[in-house]
N, C-alpha and C. Protein backbone atom coordinates (compact mmCIF):
# COMPACT_ATOMS: atom_id res chain seq x y z
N UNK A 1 32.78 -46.83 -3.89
CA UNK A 1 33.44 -46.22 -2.75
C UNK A 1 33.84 -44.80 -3.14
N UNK A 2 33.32 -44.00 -2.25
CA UNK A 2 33.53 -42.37 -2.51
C UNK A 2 35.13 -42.55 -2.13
N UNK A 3 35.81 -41.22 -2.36
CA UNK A 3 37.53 -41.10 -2.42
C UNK A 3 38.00 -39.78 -2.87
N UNK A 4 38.55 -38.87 -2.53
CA UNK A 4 39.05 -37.56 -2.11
C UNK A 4 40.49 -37.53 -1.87
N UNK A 5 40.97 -37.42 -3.70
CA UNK A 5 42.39 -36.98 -3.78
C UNK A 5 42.78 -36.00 -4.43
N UNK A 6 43.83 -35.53 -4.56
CA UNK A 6 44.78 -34.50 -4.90
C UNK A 6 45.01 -35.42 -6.44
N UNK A 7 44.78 -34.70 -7.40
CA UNK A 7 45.73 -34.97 -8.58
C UNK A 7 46.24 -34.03 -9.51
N UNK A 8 47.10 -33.88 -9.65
CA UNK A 8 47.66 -33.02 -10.80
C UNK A 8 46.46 -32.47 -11.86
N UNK A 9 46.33 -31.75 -12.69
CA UNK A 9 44.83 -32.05 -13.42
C UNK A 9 45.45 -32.05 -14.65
N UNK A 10 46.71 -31.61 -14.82
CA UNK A 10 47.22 -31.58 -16.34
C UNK A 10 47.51 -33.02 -16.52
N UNK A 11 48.43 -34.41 -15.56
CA UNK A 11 48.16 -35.48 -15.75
C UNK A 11 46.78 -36.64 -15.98
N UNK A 12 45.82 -35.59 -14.98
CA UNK A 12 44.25 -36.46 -15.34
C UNK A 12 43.61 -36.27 -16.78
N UNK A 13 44.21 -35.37 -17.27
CA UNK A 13 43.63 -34.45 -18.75
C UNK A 13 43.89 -35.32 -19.96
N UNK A 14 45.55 -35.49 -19.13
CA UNK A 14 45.84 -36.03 -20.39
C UNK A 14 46.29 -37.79 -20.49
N UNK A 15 45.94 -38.26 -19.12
CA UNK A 15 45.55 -39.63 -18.61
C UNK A 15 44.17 -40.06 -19.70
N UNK A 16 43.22 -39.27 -19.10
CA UNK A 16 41.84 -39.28 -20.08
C UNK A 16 41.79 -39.18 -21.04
N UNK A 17 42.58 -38.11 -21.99
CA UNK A 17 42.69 -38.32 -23.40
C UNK A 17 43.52 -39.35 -24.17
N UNK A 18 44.86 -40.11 -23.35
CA UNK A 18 45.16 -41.36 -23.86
C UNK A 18 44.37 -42.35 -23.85
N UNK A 19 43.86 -42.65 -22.86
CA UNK A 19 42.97 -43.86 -22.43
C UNK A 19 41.87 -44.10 -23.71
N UNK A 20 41.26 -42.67 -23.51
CA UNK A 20 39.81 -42.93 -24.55
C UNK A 20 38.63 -42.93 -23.85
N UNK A 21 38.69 -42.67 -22.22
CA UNK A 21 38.19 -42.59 -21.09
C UNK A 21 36.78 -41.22 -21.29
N UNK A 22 36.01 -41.42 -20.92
CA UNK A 22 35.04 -40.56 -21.32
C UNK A 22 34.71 -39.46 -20.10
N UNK A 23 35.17 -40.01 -18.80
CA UNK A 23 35.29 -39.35 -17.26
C UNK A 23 36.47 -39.52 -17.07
N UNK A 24 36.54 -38.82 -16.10
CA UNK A 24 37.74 -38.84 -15.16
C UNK A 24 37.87 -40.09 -14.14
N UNK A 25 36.63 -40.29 -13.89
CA UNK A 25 36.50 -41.76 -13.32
C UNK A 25 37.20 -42.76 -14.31
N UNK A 26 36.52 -42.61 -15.68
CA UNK A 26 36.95 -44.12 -16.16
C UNK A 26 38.47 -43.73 -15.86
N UNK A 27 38.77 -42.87 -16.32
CA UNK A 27 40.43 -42.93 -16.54
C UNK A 27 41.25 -43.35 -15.86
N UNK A 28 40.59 -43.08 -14.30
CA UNK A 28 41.15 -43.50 -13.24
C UNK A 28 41.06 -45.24 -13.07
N UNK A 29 40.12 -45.25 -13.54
CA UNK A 29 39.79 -46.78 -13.12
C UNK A 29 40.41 -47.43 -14.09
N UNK A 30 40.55 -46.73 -15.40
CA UNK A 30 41.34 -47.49 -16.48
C UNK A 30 42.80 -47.56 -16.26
N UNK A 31 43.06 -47.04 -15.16
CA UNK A 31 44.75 -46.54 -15.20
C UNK A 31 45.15 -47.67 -13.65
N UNK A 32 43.85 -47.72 -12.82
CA UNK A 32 44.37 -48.89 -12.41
C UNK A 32 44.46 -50.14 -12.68
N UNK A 33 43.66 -50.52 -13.52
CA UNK A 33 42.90 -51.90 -14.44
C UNK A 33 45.05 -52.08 -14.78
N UNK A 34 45.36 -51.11 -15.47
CA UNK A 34 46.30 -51.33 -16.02
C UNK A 34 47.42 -51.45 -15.31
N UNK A 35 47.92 -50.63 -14.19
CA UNK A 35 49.08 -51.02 -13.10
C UNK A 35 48.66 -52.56 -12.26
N UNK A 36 47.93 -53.29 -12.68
CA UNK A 36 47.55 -54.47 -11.95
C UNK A 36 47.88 -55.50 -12.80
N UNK A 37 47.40 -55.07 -14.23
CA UNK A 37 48.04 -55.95 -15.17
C UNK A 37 49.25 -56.44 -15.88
N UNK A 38 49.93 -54.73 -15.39
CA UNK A 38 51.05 -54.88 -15.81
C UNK A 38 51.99 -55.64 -14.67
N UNK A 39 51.49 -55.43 -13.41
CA UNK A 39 52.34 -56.34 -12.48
C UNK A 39 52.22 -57.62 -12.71
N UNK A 40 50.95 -58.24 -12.65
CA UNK A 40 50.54 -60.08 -13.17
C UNK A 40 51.75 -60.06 -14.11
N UNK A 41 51.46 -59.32 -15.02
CA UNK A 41 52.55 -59.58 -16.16
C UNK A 41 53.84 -59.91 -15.71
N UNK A 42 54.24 -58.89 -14.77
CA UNK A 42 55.76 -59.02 -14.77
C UNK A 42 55.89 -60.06 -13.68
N UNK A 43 55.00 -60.38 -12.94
CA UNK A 43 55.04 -61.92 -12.42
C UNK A 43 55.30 -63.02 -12.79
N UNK A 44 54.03 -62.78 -13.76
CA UNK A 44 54.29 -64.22 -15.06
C UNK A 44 55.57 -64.33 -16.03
N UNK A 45 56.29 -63.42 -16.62
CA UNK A 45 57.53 -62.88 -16.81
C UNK A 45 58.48 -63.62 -15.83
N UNK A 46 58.64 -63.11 -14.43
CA UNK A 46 59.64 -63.76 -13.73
C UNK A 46 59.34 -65.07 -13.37
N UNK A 47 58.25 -65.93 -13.44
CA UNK A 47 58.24 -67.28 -13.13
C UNK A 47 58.61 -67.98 -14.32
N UNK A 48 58.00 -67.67 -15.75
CA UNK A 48 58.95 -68.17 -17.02
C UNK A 48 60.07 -69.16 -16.34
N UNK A 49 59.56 -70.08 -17.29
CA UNK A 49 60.14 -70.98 -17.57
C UNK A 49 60.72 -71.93 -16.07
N UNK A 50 60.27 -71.51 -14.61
CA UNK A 50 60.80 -71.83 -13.85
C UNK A 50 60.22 -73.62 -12.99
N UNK A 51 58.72 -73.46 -13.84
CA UNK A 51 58.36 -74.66 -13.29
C UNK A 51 58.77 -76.04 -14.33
N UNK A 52 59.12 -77.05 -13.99
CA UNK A 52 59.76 -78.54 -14.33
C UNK A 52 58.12 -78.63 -15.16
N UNK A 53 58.22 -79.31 -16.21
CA UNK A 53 57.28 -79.81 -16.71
C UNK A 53 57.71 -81.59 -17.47
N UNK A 54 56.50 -82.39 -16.57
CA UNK A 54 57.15 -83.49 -17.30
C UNK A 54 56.28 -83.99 -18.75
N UNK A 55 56.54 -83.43 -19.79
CA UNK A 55 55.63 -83.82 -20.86
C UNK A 55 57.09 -83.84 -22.16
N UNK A 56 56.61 -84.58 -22.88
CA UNK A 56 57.46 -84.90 -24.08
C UNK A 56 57.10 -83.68 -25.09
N UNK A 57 57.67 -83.49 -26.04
CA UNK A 57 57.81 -82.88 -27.26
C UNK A 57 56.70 -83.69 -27.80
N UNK A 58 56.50 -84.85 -28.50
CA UNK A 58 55.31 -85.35 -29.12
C UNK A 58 54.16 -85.14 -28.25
N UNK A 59 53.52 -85.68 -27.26
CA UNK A 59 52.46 -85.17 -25.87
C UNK A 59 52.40 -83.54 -26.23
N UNK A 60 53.20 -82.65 -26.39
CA UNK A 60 52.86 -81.44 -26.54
C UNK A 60 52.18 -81.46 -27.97
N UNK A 61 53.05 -81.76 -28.85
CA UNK A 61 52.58 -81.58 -30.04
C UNK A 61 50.65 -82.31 -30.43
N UNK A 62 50.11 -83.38 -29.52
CA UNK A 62 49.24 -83.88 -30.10
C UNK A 62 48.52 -82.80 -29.11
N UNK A 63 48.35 -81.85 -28.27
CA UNK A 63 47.66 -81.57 -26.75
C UNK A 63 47.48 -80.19 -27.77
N UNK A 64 48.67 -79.57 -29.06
CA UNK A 64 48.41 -78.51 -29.95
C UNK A 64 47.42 -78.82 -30.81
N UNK A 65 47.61 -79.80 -31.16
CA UNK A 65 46.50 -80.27 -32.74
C UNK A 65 45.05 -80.56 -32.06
N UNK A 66 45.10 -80.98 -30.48
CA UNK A 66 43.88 -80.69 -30.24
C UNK A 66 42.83 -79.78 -30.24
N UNK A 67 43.72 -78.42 -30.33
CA UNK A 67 42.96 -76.88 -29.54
C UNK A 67 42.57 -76.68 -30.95
C-alpha cells in the first residue's frame, strides 16, 4: 500500500540507524512491528496472573519435565 506522510527526517535518520534498517521503509515497518508488540506485551502484562487455573503444583511440575 502506497502512503504519503510528513516525517521529521532527523527522527527517520536516526529511527534507521537504531533499528539496523537498511531503508527507510524497513525502519518504518520495523518501528511498527514494534509499537504492536509492545502493546500485546502490555496486555499480557495486565492480564498476569488474572485467570483461575485449576492445576496442582505436582501436575505442573510433571507437564515441566515433559517439555
Amino acid at each position: 500500500m502506497r502512503l504519503s506522510i510528513s516525517v521529521d527526517p532527523a527522527l527517520l535518520e536516526k529511527a534507521t540507524r537504531v533499528s539496523g534498517a537498511h531503508t527507510k521503509r524497513e525502519a518504518i515497518e520495523r518501528a511498527l512491528h514494534t509499537l504492536i508488540e509492545d502493546h500485546r506485551c502490555g496486555q499480557a502484562i495486565r492480564h498476569a496472573g488474572t485467570i483461575p487455573l485449576t492445576i496442582d503444583r505436582a501436575t505442573l511440575r510433571k507437564l515441566r519435565q515433559q517439555e
